[in-house]
N, C-alpha and C. Protein backbone atom coordinates (compact mmCIF):
# COMPACT_ATOMS: atom_id res chain seq x y z
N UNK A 1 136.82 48.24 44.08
CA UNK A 1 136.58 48.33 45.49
C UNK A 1 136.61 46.92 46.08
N UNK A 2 137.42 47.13 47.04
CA UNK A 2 137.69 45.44 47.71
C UNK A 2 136.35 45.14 48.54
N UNK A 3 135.77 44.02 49.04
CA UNK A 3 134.60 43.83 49.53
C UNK A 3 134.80 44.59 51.37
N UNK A 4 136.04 44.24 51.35
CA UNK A 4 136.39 45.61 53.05
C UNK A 4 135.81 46.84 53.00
N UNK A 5 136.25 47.13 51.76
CA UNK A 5 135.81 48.71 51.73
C UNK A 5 134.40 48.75 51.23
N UNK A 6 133.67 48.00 51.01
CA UNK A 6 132.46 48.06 50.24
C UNK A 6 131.84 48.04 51.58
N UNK A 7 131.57 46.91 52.40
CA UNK A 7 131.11 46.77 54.29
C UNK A 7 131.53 48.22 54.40
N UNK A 8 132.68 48.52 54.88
CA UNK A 8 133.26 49.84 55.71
C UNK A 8 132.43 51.24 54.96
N UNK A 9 132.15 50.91 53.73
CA UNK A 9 131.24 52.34 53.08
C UNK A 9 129.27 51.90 53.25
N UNK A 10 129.26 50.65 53.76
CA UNK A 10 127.84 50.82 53.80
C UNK A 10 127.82 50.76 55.35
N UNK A 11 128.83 50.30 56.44
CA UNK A 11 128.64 50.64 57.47
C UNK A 11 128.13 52.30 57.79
N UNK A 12 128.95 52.75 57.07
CA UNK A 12 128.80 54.52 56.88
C UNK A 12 128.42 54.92 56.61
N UNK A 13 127.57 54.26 56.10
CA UNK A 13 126.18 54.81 55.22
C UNK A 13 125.29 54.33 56.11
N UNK A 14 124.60 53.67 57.27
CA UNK A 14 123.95 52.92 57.93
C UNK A 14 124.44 54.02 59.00
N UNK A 15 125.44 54.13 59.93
CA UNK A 15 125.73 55.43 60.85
C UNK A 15 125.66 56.30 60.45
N UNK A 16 125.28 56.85 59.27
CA UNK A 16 125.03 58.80 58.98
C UNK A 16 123.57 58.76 59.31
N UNK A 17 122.99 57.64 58.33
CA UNK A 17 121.42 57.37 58.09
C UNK A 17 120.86 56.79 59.68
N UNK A 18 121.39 56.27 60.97
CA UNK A 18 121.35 56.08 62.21
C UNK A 18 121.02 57.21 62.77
N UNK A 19 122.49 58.36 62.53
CA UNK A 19 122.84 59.42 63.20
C UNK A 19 121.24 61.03 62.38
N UNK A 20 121.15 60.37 61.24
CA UNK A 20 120.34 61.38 60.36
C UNK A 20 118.71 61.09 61.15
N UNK A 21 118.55 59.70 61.51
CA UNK A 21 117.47 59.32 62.07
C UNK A 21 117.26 59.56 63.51
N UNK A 22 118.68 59.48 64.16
CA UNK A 22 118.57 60.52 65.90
C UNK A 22 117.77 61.93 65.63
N UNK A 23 118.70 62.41 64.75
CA UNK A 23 118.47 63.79 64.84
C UNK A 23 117.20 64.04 64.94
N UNK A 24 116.74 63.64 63.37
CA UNK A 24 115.04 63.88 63.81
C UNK A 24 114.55 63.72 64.80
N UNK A 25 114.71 62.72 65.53
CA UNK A 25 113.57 62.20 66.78
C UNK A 25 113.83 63.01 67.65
N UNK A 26 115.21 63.76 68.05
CA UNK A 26 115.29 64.68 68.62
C UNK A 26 114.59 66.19 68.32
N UNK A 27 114.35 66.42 67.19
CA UNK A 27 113.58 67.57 66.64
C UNK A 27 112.12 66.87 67.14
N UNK A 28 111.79 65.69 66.55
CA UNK A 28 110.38 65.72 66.97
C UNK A 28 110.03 65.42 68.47
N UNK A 29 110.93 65.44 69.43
CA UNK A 29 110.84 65.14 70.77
C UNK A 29 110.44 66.44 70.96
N UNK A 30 111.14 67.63 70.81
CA UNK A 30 111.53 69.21 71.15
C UNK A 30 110.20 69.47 70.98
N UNK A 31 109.78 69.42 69.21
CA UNK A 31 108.50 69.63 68.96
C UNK A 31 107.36 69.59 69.69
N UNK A 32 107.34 67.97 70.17
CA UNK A 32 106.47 67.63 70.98
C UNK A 32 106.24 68.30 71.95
N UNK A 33 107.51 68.34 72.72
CA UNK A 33 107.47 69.11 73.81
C UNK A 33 106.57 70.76 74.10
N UNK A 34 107.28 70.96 72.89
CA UNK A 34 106.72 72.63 73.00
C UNK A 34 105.23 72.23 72.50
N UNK A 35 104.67 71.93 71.90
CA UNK A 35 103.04 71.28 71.64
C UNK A 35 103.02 70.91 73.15
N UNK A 36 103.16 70.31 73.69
CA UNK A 36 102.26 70.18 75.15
C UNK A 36 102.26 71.80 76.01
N UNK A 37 103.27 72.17 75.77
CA UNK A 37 103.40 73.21 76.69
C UNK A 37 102.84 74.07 75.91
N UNK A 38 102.46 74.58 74.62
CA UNK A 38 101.42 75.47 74.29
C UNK A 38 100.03 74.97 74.57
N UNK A 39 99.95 73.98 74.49
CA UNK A 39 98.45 73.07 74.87
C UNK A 39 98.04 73.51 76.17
N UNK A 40 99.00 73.74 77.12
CA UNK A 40 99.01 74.01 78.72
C UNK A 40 98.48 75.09 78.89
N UNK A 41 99.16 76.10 78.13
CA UNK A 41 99.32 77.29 78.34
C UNK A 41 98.06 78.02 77.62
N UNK A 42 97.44 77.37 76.59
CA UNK A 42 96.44 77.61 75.85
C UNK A 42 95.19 77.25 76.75
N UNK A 43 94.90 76.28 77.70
CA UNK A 43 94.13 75.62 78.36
C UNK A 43 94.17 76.87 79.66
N UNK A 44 95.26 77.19 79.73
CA UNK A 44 94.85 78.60 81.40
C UNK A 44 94.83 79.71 80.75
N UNK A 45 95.33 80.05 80.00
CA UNK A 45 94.63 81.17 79.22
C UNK A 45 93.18 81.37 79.18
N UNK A 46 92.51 80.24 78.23
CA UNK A 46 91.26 80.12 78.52
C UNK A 46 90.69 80.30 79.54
N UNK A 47 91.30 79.30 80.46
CA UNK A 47 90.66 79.36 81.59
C UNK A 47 90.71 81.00 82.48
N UNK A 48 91.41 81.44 82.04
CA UNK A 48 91.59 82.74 82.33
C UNK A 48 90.86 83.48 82.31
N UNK A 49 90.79 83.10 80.85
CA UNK A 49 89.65 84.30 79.65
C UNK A 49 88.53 84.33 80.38
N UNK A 50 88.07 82.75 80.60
CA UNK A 50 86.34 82.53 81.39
C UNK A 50 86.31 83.19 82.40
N UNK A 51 87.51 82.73 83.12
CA UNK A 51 87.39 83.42 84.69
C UNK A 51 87.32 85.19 84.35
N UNK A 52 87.69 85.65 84.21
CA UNK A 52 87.52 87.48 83.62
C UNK A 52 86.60 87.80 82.70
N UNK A 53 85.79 86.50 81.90
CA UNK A 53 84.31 86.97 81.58
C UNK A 53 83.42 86.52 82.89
N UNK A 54 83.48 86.12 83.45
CA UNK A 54 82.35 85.67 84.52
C UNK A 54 82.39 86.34 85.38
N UNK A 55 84.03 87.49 85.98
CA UNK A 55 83.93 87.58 87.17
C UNK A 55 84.53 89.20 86.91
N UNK A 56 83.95 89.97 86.08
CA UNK A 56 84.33 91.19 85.85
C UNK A 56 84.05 92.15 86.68
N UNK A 57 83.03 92.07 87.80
CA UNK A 57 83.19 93.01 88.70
C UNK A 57 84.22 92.77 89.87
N UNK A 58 84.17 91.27 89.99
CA UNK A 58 85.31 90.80 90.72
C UNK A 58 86.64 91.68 90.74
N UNK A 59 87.31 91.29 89.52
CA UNK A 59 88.33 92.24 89.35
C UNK A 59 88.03 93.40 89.26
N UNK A 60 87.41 94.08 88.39
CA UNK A 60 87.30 95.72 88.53
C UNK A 60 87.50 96.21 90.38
N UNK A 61 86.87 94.96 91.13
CA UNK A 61 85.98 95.29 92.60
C UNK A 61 87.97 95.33 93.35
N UNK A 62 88.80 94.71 92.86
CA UNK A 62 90.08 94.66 93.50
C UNK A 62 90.71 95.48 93.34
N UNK A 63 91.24 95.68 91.76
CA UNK A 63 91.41 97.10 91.20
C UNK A 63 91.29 98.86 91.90
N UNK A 64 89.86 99.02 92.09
CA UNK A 64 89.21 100.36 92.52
C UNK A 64 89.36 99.58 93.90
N UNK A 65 89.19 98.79 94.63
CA UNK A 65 89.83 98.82 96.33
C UNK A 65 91.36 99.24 96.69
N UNK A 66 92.27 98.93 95.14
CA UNK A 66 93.90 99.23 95.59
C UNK A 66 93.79 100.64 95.23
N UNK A 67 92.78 101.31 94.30
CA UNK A 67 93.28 102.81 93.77
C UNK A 67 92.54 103.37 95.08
N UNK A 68 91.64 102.67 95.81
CA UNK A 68 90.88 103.62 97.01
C UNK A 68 91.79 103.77 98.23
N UNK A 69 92.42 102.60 98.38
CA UNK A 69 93.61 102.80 99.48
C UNK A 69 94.56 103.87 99.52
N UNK A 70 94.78 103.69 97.97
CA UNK A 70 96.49 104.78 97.58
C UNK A 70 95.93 105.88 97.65
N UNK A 71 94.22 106.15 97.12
CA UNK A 71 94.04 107.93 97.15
C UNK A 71 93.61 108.31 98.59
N UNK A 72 93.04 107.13 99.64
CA UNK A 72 92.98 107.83 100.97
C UNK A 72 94.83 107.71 101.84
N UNK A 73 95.58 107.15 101.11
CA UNK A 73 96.78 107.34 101.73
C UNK A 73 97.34 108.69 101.49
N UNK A 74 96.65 109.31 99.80
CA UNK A 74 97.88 110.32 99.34
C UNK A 74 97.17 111.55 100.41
N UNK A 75 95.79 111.40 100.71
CA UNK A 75 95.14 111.97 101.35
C UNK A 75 95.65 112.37 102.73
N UNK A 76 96.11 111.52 103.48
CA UNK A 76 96.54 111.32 104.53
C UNK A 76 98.30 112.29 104.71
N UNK A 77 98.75 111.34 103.88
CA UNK A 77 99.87 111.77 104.00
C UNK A 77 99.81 113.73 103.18
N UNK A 78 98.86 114.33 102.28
CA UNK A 78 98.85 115.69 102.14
C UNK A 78 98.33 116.54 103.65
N UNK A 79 97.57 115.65 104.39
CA UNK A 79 97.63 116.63 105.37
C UNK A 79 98.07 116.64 107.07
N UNK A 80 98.96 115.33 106.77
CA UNK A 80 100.38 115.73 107.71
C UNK A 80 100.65 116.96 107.77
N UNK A 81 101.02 118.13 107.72
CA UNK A 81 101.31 119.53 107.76
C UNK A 81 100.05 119.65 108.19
N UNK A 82 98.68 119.54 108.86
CA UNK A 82 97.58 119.75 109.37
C UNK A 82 97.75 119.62 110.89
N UNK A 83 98.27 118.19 111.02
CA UNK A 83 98.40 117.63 112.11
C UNK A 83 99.72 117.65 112.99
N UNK A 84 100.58 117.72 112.05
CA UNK A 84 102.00 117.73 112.79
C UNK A 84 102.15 119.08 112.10
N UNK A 85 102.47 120.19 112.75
CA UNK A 85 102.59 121.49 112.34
C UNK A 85 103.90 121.83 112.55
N UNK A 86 104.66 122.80 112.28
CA UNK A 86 106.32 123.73 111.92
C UNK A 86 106.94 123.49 114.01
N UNK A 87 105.12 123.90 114.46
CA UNK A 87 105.99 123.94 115.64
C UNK A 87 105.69 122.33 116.29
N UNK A 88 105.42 121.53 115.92
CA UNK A 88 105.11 120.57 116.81
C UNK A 88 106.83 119.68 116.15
N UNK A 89 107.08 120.42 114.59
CA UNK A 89 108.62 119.39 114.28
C UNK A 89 109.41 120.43 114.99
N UNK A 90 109.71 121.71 115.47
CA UNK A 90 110.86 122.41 116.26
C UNK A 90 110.51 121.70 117.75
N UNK A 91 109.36 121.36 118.00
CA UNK A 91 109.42 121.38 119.74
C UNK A 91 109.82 119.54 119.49
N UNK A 92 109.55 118.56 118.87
CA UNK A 92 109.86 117.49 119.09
C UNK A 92 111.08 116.73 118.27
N UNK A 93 111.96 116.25 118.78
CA UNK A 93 113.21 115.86 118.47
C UNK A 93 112.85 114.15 117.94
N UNK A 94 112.97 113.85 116.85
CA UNK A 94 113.22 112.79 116.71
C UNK A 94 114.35 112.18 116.81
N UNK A 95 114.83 111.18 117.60
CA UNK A 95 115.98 110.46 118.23
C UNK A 95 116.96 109.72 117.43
N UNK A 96 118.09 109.75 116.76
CA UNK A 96 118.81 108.74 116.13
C UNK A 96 118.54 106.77 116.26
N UNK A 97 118.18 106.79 117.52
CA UNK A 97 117.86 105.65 117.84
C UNK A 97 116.26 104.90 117.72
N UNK A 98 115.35 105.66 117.42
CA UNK A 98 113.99 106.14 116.79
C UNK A 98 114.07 105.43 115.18
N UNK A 99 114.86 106.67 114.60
CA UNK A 99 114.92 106.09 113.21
C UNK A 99 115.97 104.84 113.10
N UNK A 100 117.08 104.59 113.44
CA UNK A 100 117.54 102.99 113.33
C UNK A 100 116.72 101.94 113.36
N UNK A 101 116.10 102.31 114.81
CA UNK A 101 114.49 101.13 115.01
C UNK A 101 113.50 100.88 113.99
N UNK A 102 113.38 102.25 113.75
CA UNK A 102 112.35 102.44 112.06
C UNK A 102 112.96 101.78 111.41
N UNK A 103 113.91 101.66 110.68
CA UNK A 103 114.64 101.57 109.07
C UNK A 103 114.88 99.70 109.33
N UNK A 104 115.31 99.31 110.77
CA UNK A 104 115.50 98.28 110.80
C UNK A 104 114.18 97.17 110.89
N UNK A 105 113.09 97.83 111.22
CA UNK A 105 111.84 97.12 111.17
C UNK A 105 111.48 97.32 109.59
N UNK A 106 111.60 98.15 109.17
CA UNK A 106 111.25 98.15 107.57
C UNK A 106 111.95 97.43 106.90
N UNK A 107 113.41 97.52 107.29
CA UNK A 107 114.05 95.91 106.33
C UNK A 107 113.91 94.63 107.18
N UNK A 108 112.99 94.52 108.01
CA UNK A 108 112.96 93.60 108.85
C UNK A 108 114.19 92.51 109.35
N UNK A 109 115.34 93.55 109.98
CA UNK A 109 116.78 93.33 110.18
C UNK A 109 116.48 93.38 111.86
N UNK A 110 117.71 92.57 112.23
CA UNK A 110 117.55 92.93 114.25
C UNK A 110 118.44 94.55 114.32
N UNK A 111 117.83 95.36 114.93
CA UNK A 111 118.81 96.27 115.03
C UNK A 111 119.73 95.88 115.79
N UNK A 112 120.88 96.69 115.42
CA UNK A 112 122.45 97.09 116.24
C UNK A 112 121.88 97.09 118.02
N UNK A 113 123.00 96.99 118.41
CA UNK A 113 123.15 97.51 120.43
C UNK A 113 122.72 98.72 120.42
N UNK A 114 122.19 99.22 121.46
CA UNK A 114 121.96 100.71 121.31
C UNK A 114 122.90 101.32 121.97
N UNK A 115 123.13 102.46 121.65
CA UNK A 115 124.30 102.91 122.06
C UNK A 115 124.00 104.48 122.56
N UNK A 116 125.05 105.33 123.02
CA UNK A 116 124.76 106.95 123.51
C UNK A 116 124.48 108.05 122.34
N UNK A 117 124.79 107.13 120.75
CA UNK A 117 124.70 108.36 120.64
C UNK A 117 122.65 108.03 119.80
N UNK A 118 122.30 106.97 120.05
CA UNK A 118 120.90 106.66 119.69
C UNK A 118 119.96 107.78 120.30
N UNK A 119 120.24 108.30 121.62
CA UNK A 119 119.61 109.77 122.60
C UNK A 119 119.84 111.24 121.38
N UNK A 120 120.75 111.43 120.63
CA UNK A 120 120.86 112.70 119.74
C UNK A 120 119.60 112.78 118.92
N UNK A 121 119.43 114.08 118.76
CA UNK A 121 118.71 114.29 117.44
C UNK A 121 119.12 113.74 115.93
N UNK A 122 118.12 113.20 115.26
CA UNK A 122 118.60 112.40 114.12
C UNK A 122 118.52 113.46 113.10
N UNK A 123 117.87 114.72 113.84
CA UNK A 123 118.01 115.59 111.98
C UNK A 123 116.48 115.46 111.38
N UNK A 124 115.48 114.31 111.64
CA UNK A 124 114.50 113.91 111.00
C UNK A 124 113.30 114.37 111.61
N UNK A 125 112.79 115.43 110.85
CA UNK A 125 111.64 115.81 111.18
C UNK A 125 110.23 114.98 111.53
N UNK A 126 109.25 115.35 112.62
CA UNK A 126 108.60 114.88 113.17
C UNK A 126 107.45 114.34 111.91
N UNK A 127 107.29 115.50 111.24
CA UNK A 127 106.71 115.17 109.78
C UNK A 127 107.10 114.48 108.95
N UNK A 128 108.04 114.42 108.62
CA UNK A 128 108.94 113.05 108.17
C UNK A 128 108.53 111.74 108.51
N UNK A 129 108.90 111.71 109.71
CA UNK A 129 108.23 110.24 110.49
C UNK A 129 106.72 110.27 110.02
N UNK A 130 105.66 111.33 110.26
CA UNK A 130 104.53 110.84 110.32
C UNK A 130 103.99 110.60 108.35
N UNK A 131 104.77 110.91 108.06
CA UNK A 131 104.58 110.57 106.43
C UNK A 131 104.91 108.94 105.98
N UNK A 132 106.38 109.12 106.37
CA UNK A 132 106.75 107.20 106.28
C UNK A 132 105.48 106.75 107.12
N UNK A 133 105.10 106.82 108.20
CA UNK A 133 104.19 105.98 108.89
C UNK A 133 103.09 105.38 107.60
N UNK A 134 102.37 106.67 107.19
CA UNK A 134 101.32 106.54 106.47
C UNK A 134 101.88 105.92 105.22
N UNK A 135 102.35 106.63 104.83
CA UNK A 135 102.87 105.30 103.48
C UNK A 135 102.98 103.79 103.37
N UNK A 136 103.97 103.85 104.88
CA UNK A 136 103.95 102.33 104.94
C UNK A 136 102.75 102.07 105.27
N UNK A 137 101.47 102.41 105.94
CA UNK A 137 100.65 101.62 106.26
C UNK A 137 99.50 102.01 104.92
N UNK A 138 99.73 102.70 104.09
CA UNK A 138 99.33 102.40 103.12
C UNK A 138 99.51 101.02 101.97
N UNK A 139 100.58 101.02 102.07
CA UNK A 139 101.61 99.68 100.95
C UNK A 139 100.98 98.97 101.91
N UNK A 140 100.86 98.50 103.05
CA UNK A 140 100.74 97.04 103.71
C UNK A 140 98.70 97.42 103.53
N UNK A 141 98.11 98.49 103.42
CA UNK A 141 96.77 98.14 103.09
C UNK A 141 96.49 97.73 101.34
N UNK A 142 97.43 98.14 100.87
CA UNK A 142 97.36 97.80 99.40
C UNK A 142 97.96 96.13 98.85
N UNK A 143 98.68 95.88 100.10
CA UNK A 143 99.06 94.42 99.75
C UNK A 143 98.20 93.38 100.17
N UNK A 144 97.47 93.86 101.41
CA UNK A 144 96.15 92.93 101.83
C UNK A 144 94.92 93.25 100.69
N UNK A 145 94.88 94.13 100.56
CA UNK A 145 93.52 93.94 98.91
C UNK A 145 94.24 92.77 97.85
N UNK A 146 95.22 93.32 97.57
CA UNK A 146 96.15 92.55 96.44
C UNK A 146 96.18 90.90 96.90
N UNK A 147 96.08 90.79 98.16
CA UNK A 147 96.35 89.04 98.23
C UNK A 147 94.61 88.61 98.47
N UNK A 148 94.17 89.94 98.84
CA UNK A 148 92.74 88.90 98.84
C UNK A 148 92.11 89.05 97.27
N UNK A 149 92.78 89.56 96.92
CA UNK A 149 92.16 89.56 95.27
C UNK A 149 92.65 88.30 94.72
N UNK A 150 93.94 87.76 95.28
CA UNK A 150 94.82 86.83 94.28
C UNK A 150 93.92 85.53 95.26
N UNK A 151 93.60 85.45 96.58
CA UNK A 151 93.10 84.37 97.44
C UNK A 151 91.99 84.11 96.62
N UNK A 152 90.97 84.77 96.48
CA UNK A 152 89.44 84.66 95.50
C UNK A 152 89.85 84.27 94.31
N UNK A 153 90.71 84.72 94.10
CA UNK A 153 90.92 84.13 92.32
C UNK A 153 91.44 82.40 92.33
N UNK A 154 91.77 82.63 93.75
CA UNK A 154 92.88 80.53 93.66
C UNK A 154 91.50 80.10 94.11
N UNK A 155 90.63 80.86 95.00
CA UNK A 155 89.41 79.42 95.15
C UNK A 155 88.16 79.64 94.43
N UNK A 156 88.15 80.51 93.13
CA UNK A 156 87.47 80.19 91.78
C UNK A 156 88.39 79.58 91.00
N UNK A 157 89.49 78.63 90.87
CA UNK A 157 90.34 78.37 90.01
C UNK A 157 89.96 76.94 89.74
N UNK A 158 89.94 76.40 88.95
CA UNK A 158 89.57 74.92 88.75
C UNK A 158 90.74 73.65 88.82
N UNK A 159 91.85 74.79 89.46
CA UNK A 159 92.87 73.81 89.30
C UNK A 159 93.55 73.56 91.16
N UNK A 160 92.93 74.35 91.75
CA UNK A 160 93.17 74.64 93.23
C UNK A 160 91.83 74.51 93.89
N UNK A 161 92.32 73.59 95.13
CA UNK A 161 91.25 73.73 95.92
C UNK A 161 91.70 74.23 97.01
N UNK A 162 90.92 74.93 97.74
CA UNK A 162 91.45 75.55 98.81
C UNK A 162 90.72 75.15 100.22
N UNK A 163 90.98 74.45 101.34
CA UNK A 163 90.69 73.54 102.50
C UNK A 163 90.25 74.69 103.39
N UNK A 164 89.39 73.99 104.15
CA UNK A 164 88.90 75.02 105.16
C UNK A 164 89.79 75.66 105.59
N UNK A 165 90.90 75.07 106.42
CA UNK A 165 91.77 75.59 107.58
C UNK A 165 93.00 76.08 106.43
N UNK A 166 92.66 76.30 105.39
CA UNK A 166 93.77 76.89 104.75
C UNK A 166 94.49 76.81 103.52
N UNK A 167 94.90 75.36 103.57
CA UNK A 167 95.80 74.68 102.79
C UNK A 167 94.98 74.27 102.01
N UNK A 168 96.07 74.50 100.77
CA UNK A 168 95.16 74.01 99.32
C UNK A 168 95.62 72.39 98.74
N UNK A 169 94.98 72.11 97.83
CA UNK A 169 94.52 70.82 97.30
C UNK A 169 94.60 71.00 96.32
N UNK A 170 95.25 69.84 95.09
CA UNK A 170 95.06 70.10 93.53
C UNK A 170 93.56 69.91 93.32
C-alpha cells in the first residue's frame, strides 16, 4: 500500500467514524426531544389528575348541567304536537323565503336577494320549524354549559391566568 492510499483509507475511516458519530447525536437529539415532551405531557396529566381529584363535583356539576339541557330539550321538542297541532300546520303556511332565512342563519351565510318565489309555500310544516327552533336552542344551551365548564377549568389551571376584563395571562 502506497502511503496515498494509506491517508485516503484512514481519511475514510475518520468520515464513516465522523458520519457514524452524526448519526448518533442525531438519535440522541430525537431522544431528547421526545423526553421533554413526555416530561410535558406527564406534568399536565398530573396536573390534570389533581385538578379532577379536587374538583369532582365540579365536573360531575358540568356533565349533569349538559344531560339536563338535552333532556329538557328532548322534552320540549316531544311536545311540539301539544302546541303546534295538525290544524295549526294546515292553517299556517310556512314561506320558502322563511326557511332560506332559517338555513342561512344556521350556516351563518348572507342570504340570496329575495325574490317572488320566497312568498310560496315551502312544503315545511309549521311543526317542523318549531322543532329546529328548539333543537337549535338547545345545542346553543348546551354549548354555553360546555364553555363555562371549559372557562372554570382555565381559571383553576396553574398555567393560565385569567384578567378581570377577560384576557388571559401565562
Amino acid at each position: 500500500m502506497t502511503p496515498l492510499e494509506k491517508i485516503v483509507s484512514v481519511l475514510l475511516a475518520l468520515a464513516g467514524i465522523a458520519l457514524l458519530f452524526a448519526f448518533q447525536q442525531f438519535r440522541l437529539d430525537a431522544a431528547e426531544q421526545r423526553a421533554d415532551k413526555a416530561e410535558k405531557e406527564a406534568k399536565q396529566l398530573a396536573a390534570d389528575l389533581n385538578d379532577a381529584r379536587e374538583n369532582p363535583v365540579v365536573i360531575t356539576q358540568y356533565v349533569d348541567r349538559v344531560r339536563e339541557i338535552r333532556v329538557k330539550g328532548d322534552t320540549i321538542i316531544k311536545k311540539v304536537p301539544v302546541y303546534v297541532t295538525d290544524e295549526a300546520d294546515a292553517a299556517c303556511t310556512v314561506p320558502a323565503g322563511f326557511v332560506r332565512l332559517h338555513d342561512a342563519a344556521a350556516a351563518n351565510a348572507t342570504p340570496d336577494d329575495p325574490s317572488d318565489t320566497d312568498a310560496r309555500p315551502s312544503g315545511v310544516a309549521l311543526s317542523a320549524v318549531a322543532e329546529t327552533v328548539a333543537d337549535n336552542y338547545t345545542a346553543c344551551h348546551e354549548l354555553a354549559a360546555r364553555f363555562d365548564a371549559l372557562r372554570d377549568k382555565l381559571r383553576r389551571s396553574p398555567y393560565v391566568t385569567i384578567e378581570p376584563d377577560g384576557s388571559t395571562a401565562p
